[in-house]
Protein backbone atom coordinates (compact mmCIF):
# COMPACT_ATOMS: atom_id res chain seq x y z
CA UNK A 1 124.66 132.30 90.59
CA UNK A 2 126.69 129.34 91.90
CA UNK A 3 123.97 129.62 95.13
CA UNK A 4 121.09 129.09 93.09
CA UNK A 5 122.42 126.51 90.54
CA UNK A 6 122.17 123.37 92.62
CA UNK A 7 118.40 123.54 93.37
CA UNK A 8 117.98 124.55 90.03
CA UNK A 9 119.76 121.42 88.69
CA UNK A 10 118.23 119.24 91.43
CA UNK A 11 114.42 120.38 89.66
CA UNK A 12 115.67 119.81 86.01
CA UNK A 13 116.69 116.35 86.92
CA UNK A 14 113.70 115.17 88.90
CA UNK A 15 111.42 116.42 86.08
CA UNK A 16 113.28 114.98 83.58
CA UNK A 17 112.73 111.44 85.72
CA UNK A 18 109.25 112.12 85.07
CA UNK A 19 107.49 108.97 82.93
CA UNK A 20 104.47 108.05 84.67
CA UNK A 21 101.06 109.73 84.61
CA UNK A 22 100.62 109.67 81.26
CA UNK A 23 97.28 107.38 80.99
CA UNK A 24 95.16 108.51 83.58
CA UNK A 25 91.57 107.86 81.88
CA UNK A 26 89.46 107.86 84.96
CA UNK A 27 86.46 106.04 84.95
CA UNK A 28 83.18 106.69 87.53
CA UNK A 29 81.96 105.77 90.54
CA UNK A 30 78.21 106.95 91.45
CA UNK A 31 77.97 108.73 88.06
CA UNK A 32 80.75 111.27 88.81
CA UNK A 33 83.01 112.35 86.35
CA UNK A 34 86.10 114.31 87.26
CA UNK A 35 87.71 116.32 88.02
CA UNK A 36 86.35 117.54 90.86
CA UNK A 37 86.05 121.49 91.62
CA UNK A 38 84.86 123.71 94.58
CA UNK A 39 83.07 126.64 93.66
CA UNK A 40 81.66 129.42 95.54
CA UNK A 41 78.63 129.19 97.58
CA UNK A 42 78.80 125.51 97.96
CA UNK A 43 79.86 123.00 101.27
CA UNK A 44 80.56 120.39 98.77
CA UNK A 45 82.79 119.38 95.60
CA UNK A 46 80.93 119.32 92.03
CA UNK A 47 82.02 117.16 89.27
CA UNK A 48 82.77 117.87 85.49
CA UNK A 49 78.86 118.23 84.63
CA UNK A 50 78.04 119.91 88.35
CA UNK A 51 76.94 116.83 90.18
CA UNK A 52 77.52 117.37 93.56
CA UNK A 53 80.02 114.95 95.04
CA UNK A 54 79.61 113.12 98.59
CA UNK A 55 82.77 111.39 99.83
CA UNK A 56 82.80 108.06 101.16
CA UNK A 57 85.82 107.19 101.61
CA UNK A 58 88.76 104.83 103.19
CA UNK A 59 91.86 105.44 105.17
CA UNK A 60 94.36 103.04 102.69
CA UNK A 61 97.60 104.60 103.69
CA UNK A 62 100.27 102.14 102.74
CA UNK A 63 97.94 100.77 99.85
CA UNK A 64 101.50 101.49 97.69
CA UNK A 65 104.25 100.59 99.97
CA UNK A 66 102.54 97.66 101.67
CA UNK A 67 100.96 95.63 98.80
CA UNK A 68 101.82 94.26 95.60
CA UNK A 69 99.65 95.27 92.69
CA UNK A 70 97.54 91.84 92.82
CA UNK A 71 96.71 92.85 96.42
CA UNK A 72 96.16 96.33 95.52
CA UNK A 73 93.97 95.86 92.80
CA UNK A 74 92.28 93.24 94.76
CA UNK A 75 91.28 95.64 97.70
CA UNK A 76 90.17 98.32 95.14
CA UNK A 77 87.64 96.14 93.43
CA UNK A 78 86.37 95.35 96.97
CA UNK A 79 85.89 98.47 97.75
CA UNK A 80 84.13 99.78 94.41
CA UNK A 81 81.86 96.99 94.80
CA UNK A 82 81.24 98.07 98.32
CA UNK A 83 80.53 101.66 97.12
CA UNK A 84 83.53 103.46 98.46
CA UNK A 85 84.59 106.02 95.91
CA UNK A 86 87.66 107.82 97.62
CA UNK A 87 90.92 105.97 99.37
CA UNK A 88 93.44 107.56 101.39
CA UNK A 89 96.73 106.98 100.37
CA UNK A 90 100.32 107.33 100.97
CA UNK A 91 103.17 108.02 98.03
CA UNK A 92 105.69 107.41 100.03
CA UNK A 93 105.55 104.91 103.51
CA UNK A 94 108.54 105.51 106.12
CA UNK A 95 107.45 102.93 109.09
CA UNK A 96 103.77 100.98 108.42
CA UNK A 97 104.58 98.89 105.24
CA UNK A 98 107.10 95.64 105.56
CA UNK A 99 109.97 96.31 103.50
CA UNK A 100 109.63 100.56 104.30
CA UNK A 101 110.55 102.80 102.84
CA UNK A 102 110.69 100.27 99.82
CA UNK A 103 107.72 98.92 98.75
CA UNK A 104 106.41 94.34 98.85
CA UNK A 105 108.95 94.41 95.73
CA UNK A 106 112.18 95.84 97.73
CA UNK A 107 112.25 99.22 95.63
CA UNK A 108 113.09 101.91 97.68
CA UNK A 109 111.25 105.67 96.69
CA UNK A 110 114.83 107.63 96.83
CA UNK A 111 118.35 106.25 95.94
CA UNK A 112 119.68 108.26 98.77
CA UNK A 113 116.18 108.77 100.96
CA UNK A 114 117.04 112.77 100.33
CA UNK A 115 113.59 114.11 97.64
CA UNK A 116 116.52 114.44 95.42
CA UNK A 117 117.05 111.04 93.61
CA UNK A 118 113.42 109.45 92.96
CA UNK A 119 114.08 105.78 91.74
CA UNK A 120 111.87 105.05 88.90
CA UNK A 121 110.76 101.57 89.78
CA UNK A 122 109.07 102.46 92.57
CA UNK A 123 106.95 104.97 91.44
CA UNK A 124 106.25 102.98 88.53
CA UNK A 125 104.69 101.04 90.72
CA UNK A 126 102.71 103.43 92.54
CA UNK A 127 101.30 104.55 88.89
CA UNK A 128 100.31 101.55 88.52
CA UNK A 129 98.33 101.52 91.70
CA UNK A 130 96.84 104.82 91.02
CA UNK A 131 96.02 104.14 87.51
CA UNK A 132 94.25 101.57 88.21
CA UNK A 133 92.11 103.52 90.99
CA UNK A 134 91.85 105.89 88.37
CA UNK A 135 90.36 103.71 85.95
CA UNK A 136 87.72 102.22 88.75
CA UNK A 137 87.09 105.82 89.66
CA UNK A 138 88.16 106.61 92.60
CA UNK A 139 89.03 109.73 94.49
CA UNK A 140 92.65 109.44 95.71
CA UNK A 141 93.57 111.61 98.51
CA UNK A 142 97.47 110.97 97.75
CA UNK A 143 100.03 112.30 100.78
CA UNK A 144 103.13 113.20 98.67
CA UNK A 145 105.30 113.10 102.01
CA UNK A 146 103.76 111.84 105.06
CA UNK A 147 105.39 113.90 108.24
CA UNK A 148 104.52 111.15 111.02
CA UNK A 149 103.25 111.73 114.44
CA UNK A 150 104.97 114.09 116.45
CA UNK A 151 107.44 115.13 113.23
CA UNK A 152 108.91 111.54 114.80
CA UNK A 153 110.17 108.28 113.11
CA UNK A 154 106.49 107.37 112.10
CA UNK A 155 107.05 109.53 108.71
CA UNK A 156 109.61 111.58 106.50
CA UNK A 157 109.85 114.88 108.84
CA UNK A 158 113.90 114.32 109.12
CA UNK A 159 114.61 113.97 106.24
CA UNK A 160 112.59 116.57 104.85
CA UNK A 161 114.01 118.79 107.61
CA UNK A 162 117.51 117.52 105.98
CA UNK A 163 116.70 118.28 102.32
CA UNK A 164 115.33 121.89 102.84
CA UNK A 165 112.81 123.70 101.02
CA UNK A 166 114.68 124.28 97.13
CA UNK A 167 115.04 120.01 97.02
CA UNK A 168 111.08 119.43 98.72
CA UNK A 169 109.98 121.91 95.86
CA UNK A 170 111.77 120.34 93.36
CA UNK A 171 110.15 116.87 94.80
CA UNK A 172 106.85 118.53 94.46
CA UNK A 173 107.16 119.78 90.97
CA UNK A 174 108.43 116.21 89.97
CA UNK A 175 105.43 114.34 91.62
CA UNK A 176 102.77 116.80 90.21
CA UNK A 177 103.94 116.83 86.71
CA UNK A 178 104.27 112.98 87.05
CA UNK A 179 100.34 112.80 88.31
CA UNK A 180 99.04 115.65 86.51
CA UNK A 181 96.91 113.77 84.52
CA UNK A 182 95.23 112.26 86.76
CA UNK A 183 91.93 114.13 87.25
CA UNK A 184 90.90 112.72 90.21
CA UNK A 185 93.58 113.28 92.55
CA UNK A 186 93.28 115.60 95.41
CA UNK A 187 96.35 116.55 97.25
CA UNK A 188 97.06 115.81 101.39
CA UNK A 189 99.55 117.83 102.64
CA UNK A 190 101.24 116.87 105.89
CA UNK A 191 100.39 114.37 107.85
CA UNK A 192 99.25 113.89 111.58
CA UNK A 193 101.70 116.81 112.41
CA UNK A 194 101.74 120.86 113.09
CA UNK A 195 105.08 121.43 111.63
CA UNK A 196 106.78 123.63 113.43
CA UNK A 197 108.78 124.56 110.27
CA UNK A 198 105.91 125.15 107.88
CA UNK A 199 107.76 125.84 104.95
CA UNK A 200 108.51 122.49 104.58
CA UNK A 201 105.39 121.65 103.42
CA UNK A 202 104.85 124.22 101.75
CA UNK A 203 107.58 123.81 99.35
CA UNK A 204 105.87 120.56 98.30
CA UNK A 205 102.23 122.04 98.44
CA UNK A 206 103.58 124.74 96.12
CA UNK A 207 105.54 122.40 93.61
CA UNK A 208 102.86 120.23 93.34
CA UNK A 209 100.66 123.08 92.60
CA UNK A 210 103.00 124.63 90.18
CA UNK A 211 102.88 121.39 87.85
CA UNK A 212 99.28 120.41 88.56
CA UNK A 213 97.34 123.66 89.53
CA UNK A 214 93.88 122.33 88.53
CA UNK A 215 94.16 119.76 91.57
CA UNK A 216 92.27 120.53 94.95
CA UNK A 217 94.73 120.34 97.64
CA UNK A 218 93.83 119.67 101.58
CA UNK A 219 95.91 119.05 104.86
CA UNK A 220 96.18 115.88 107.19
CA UNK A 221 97.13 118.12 110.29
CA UNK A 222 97.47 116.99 113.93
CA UNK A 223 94.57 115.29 115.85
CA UNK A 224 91.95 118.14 116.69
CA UNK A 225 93.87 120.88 114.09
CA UNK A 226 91.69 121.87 111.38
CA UNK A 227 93.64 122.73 108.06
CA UNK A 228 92.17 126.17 108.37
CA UNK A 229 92.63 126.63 111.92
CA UNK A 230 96.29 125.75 111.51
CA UNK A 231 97.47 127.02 107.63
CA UNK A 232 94.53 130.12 107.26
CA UNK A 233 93.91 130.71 103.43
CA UNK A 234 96.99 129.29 101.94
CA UNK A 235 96.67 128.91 97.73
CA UNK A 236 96.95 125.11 97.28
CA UNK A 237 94.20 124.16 100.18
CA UNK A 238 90.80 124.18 98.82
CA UNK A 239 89.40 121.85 101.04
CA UNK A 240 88.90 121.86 104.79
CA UNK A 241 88.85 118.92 106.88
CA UNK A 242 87.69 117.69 110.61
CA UNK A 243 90.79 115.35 112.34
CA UNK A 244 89.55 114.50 116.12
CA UNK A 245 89.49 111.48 118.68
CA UNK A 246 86.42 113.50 120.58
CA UNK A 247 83.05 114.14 119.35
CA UNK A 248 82.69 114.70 115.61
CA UNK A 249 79.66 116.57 116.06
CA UNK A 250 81.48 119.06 118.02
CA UNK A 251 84.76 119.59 115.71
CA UNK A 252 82.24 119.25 112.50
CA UNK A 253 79.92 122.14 113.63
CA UNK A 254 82.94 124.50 114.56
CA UNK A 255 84.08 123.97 110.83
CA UNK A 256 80.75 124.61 109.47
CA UNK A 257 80.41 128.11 111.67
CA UNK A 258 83.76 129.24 110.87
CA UNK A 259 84.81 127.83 107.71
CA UNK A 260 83.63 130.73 105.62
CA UNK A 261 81.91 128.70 102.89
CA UNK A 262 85.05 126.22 102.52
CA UNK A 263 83.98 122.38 102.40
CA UNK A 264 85.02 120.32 104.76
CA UNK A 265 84.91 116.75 105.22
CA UNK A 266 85.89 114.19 108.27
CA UNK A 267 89.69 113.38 107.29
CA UNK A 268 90.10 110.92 110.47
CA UNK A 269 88.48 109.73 113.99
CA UNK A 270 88.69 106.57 115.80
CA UNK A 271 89.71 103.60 113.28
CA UNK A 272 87.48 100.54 113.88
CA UNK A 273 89.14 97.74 115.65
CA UNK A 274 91.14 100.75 117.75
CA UNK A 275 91.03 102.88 120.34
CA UNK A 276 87.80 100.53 121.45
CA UNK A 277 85.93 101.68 118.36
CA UNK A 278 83.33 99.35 117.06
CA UNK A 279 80.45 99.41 114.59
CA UNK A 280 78.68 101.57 116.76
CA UNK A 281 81.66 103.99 117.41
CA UNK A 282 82.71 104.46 113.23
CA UNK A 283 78.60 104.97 112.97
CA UNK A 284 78.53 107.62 115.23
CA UNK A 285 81.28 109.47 114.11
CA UNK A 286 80.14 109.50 110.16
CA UNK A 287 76.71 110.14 110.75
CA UNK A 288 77.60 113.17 113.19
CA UNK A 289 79.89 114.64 110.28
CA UNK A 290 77.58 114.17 107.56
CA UNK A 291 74.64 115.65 109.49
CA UNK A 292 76.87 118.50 110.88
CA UNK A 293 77.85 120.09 107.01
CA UNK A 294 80.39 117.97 106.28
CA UNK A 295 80.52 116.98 102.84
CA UNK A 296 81.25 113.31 103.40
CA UNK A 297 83.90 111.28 105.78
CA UNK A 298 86.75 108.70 105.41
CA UNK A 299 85.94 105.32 107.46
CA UNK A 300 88.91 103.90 108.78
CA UNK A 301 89.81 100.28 109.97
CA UNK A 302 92.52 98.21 111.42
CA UNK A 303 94.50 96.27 110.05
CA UNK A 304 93.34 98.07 106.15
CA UNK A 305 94.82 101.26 106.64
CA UNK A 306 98.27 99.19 106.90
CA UNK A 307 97.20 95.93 105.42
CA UNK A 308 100.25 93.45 106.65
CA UNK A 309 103.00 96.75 107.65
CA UNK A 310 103.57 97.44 111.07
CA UNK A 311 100.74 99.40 112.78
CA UNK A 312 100.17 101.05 115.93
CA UNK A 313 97.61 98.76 117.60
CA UNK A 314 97.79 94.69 116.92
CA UNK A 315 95.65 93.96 114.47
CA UNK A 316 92.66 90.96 115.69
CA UNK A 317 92.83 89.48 112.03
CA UNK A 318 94.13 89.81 108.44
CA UNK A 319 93.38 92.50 106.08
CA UNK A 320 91.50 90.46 103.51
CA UNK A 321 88.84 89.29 106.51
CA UNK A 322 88.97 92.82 107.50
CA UNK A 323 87.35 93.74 104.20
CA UNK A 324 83.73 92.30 105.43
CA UNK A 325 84.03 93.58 109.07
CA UNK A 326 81.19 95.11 110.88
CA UNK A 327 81.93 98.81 110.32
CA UNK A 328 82.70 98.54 106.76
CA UNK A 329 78.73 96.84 106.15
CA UNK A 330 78.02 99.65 108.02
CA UNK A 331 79.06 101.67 105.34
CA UNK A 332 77.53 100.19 102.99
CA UNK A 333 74.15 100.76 104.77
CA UNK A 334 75.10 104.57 105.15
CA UNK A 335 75.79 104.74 101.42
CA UNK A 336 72.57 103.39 100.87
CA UNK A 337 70.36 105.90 103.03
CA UNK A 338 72.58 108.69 101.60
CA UNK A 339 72.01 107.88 98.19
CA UNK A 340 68.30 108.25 98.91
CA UNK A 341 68.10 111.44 99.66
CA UNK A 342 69.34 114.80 98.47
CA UNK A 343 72.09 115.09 100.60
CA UNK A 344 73.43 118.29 99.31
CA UNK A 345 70.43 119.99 100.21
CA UNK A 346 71.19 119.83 104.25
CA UNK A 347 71.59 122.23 106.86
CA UNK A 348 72.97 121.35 110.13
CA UNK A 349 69.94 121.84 113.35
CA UNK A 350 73.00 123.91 114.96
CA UNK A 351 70.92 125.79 117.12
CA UNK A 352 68.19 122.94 118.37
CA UNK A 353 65.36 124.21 116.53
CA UNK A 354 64.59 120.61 115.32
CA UNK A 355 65.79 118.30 117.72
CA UNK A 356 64.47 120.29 120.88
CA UNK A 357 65.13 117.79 123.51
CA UNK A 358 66.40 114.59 123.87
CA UNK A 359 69.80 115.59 122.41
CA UNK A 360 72.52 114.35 125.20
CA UNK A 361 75.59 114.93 124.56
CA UNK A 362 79.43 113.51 123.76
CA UNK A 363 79.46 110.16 121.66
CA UNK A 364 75.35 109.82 122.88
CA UNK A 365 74.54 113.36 121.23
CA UNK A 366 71.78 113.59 118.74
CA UNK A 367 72.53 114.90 115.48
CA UNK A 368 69.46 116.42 113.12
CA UNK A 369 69.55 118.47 109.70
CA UNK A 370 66.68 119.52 107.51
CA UNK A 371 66.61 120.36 103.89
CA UNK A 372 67.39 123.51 102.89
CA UNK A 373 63.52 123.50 101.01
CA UNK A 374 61.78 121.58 103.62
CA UNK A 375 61.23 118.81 101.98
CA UNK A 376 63.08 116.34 104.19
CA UNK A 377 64.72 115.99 107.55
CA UNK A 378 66.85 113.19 109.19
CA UNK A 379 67.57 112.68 112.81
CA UNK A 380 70.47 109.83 113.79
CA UNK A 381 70.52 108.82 117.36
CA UNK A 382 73.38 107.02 118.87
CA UNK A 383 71.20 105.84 121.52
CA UNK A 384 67.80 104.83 121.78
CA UNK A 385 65.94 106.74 124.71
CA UNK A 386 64.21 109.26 122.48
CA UNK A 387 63.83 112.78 121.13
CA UNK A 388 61.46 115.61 120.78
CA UNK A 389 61.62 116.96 117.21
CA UNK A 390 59.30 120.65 116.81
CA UNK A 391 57.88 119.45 113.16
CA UNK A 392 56.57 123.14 112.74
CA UNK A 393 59.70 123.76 111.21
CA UNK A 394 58.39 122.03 107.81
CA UNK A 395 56.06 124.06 105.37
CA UNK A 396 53.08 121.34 105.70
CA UNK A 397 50.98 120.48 108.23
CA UNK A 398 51.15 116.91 107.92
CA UNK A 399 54.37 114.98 108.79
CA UNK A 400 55.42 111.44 107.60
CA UNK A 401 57.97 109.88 109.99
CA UNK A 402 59.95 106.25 109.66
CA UNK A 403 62.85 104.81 111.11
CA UNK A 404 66.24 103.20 109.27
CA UNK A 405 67.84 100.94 110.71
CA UNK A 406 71.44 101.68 110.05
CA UNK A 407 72.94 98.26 109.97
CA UNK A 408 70.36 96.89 107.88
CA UNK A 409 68.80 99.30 105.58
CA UNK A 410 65.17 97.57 107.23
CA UNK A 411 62.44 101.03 106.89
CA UNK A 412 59.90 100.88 109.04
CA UNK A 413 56.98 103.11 109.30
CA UNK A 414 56.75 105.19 112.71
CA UNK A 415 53.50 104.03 115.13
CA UNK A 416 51.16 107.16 114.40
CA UNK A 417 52.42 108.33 111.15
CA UNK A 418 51.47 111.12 109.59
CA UNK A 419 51.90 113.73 112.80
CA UNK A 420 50.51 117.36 113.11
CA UNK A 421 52.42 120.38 113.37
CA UNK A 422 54.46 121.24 116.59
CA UNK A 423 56.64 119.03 119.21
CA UNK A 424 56.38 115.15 119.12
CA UNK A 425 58.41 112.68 120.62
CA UNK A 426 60.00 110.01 118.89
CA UNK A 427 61.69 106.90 120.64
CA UNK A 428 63.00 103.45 118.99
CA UNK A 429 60.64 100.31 119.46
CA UNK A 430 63.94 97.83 120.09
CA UNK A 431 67.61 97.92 119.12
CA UNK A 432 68.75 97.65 115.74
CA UNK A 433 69.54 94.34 113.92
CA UNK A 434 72.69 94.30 115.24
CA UNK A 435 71.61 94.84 118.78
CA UNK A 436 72.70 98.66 119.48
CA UNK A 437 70.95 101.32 120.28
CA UNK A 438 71.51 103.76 117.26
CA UNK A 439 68.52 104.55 114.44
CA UNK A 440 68.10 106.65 112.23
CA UNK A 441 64.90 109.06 111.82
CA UNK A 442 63.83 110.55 108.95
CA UNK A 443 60.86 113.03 108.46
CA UNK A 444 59.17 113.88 105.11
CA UNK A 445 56.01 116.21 104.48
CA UNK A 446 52.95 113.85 103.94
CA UNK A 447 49.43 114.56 102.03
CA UNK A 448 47.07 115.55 103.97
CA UNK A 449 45.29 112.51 103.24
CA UNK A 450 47.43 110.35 104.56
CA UNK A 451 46.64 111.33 107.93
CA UNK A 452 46.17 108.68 110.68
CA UNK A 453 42.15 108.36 111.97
């Protein structure tokens, strides 16, 4: 007994430190209520009522540690007015925040750093945070113990490897009975690291789950690790995710093949403003995983993801600038053309019946999908040199065709429209408003008496 009584004691006390949680009330973004559920046969989330639920999200991850709550709550409206609906965020910061581990008011998350004695000012603060995300309605995607790169000095590997699985457990148990109420919280595991002790992780995935089981749970693994790839069907991970610095049409498809009907979203590619991503570059990478089955993407840019912390490339200006950079209009133009269309409805062209030439390859690659009832097809091109779509894969004989500029919104009819069944090629009067290369095309059945004389 004496074996088993510390661990045991360790649990009782950090759930009796539980307070916070106890509002919740989440409001809506986009008409979705939570929580959110995955159910069989679908690629995607629904909602409470069944709405189907497209992520569009931001990598925020020292959002608690970094800022005080009139920052935070100041970045959260932006971003709600913006149309984000989901933000990536850290409980607990170990390097990219000022004062970490403490957080902009000098409370520290642990008395000792050990998961076993939480310190109630800080996570009152981070309820505070995530009540109020809650209340704009926002998805969180809440890391209850960032590992770090490497299992290194970037996050709380060490110390977790110090605590052991009985104290993590109890950790998770404390956090998810403190958060339980909050419907619209999904669980991220890890943290830019294959553990090479997985139970670890598990302990918190499972303590979590214990106190909140209704939550869907998901893993931040290493770059180019997918959570099923690396974990297989573990209980707590409902959702699958893309992580890679190559081609997201590449890693996205693979997930779609394999993944067995799990959903899967783009956790994390090149972060504007690093690794020589630009407007173009975040494009690129969301359009590729939204056209390749992925259920939406997380945007991320620098300096946001660490707002005034420490990060791993200097950051060319300050966070609140960073709110109106290039990438993040971007976004708003992607929510727009998404929100046009019946998204859900998609199949990835993963064999080239669609796009049948033109495609290149890499960053430059072509990426096409076509409603599952024909009514609808888009095509984004990175680059402007053309493609030949086979329109014979619609049910009508008549096709409309326009382009979308993606950094503007700007429709334009294509010269020609309606076309006749079979192959047609399709190339981009100019560059975009923005002066790159990338457009979007999409392809509707037309009446036949629209046709062009």
């Amino acid at each position: 007994m004496a074996i088993r009584l510390a661990p045991l004691l360790v649990a009782a006390s950090l759930l009796a430190a539980t307070s916070g949680g106890s509002q919740a009330a989440c409001g809506s973004i986009g008409g979705i209520e939570f929580p959110l559920r995955v159910s069989p046969g679908k690629h995607y989330p629904t909602d409470r009522v069944g709405h189907p639920f497209f992520m569009h999200g931001e990598a925020a991850w020292s959002l608690i540690a970094d800022l005080k709550e009139e920052e935070a709550y100041r970045y959260l409206d932006d971003r709600k007015a913006r149309g984000f609906n989901t933000v990536l965020v850290s409980l607990l910061e170990h390097r990219f925040a000022r004062n970490a581990p403490a957080n902009a008011y000098g409370e520290r998350p642990f008395a000792k750093d050990d998961f076993g004695t939480p310190n109630e000012a800080y996570f009152a603060h981070a309820d505070r945070i995530l009540q109020k995300a809650c209340e704009l309605g926002f998805l969180v995607m809440l890391t209850p113990a960032y590992l770090g790169y490497g299992g290194l000095v970037d996050g709380w590997y060490g110390e977790m490897t110090q605590a052991g699985s009985e104290k993590l457990h109890a950790y998770g148990r404390f956090v998810g009975s403190r958060y339980r109420d909050f419907e619209n919280i999904m669980w991220v595991n890890g943290g830019d690291f294959d553990p090479p002790d997985m139970d670890l992780v598990r302990a918190v995935a499972n303590g979590v789950m214990e106190e909140d089981p209704d939550a869907l749970g998901t893993v931040h693994n290493a770059p180019e690790t997918a959570p099923l790839e690396f974990w297989g069907y573990e209980p707590w991970l409902q959702v699958n995710n893309v992580y890679t610095y190559g081609p997201v049409h590449s890693a996205a498809i693979r997930e779609h093949n394999i993944g067995r009907g799990m959903p899967f979203f783009l956790m994390e590619s090149a972060y504007e403003f690093e690794h020589g991503a630009d407007e173009h570059r975040v494009r690129i990478q969301a359009y590729h995983a939204i056209l390749s089955g992925a259920f939406g993407h997380l945007y991320g840019n620098n300096p946001i993801w660490h707002f005034g912390g420490p990060g791993l490339h200097p950051p060319t200006m300050e966070w609140t600038e960073a709110l109106d950079s290039p990438g993040a209009r971007s976004m708003e133009m992607l929510l727009e053309f998404v929100s046009s269309v019946k998204w859900w409805l998609l199949e990835p062209d993963s064999k080239n019946r669609l796009l049948v030439d033109g495609i290149g390859k890499d960053m430059k690659r072509a990426v096409a999908a076509m409603a599952k009832d024909g009514s609808f097809a888009v095509v984004y091109m990175p680059g402007n040199k053309g493609v030949t779509v086979d329109l014979a894969r619609f049910p009508a004989s008549l096709v409309a065709a326009r382009w979308r500029d993606p950094t503007s919104g700007e429709v334009t009819v294509v010269d020609g429209s309606p076309f006749t069944a079979g192959t047609h090629s399709f190339k981009p009067p100019r560059n975009n408003g923005r002066g790159y290369p990338d457009w979007i095309l999409e392809l509707v059945p037309a009446d036949p008496t629209e046709q062009s004389q």
